[in-house]
Structure formats: structure tokens, C-alpha cells
Protein backbone atom coordinates (compact mmCIF):
# COMPACT_ATOMS: atom_id res chain seq x y z
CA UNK A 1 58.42 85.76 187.02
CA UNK A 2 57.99 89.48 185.76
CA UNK A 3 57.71 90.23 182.39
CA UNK A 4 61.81 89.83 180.62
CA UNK A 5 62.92 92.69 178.42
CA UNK A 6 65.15 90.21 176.88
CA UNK A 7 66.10 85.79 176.93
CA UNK A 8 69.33 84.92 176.83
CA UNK A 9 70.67 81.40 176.20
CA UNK A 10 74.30 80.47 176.17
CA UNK A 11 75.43 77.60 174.57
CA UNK A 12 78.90 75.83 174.84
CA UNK A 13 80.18 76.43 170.96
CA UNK A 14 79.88 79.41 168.65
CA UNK A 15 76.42 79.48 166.92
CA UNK A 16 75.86 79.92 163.70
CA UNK A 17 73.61 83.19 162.86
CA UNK A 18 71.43 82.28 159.64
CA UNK A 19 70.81 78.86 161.04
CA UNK A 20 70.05 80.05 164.60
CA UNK A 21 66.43 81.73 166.37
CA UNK A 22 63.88 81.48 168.67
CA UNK A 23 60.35 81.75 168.48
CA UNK A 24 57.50 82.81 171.60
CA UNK A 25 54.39 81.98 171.81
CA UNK A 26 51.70 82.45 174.33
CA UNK A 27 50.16 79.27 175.20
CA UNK A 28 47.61 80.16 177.91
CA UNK A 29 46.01 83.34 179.85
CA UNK A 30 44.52 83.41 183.12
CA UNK A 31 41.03 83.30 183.44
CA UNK A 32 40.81 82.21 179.64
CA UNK A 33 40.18 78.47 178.96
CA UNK A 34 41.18 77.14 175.81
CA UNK A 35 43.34 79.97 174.98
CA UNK A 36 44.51 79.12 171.60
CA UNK A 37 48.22 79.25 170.79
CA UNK A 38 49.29 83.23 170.18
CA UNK A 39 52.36 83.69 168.56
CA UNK A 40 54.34 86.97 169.90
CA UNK A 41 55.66 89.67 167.12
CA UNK A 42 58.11 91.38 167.17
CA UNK A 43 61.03 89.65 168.90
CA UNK A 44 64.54 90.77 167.59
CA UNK A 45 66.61 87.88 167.67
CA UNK A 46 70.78 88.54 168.04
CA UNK A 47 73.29 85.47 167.58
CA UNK A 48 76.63 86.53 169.38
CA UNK A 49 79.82 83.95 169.61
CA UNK A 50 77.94 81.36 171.52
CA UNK A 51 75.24 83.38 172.65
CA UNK A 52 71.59 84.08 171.39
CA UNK A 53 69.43 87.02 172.23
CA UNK A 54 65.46 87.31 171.99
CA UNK A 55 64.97 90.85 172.39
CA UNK A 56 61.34 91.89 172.87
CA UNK A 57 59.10 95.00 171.86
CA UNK A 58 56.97 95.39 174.49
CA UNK A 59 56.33 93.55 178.00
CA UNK A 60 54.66 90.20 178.00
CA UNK A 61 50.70 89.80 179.46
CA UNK A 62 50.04 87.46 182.45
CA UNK A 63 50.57 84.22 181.06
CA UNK A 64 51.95 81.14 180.04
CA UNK A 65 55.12 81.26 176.81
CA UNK A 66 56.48 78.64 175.14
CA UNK A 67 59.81 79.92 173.52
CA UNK A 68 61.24 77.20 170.92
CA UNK A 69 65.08 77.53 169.89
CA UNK A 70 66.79 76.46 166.97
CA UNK A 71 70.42 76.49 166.50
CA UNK A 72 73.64 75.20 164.79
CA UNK A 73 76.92 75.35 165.94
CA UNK A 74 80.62 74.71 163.70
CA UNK A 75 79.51 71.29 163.42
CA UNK A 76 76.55 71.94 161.90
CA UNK A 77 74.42 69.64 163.68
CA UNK A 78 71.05 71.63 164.77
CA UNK A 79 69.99 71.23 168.23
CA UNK A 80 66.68 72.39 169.29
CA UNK A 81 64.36 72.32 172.09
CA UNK A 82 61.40 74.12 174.18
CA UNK A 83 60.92 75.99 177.75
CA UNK A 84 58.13 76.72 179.25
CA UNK A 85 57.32 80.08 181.28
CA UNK A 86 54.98 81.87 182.99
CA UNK A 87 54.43 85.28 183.66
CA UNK A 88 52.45 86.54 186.56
């Protein structure tokens, strides 16, 4: 894929905001072995209705992400999970 501008991930109940994010990290670069886990600064993170926004500065280097989510709906029940992306 091409480097986003922006993730989006839409859930199926309102989110909570305070309780809600998303975190990116790069997890490898071509031509690098052992690339060491990079977490990626500043991502603006948005929580509208039921959908959450990860808004980045700047485009994202050839690569392999790892963007973890967090978030909590009216039940309060946190839900979380990880996806895996690469950018060429």
C-alpha cells in the first residue's frame, strides 16, 4: 500500500473518547535486519460516534507498522487488538 494520510476504523457502538486510541509503530525496514521496534510521533487521534481517526504528520517510510487500538464503547467493556501493514 502507499503511505495513508489517515486510519480509520469503524466500530458497531459509539466509542468512548478518553478511553479510546491507537498507537503505530514501525516494526521492520527493508534492507534493515533486526530493525528494532520504532514508535511513530505525532499521530492525532479523533474519536467520532463510533468512529476513530489516526491522523498522521507526515508520510510513513517503506516499511512494516503495527497499529494497536484500544477502545470502549457504552458498555464499557474495552476491546483491543493489532493489524499489521506494510508500506512499499
Amino acid at each position: 500500500m502507499a503511505s495513508p494520510t489517515q486510519i480509520v476504523l469503524t466500530f458497531s457502538e459509539s466509542l468512548v473518547a478518553p478511553l479510546s486510541g491507537i498507537e503505530l509503530a514501525m516494526t521492520a525496514m527493508p534492507g534493515m535486519a533486526d530493525h528494532p521496534r520504532m514508535p511513530i510521533r505525532g499521530v492525532t487521534t479523533k474519536v467520532e460516534g463510533r468512529t476513530l481517526t489516526a491522523k498522521l504528520a507526515r508520510p510513513l517510510s517503506a516499511g512494516t507498522y503495527e497499529l494497536n487500538w484500544h477502545v470502549v464503547a457504552g458498555d464499557q467493556h474495552r476491546i483491543e487488538n493489532t493489524y499489521t501493514f506494510t508500506v512499499r
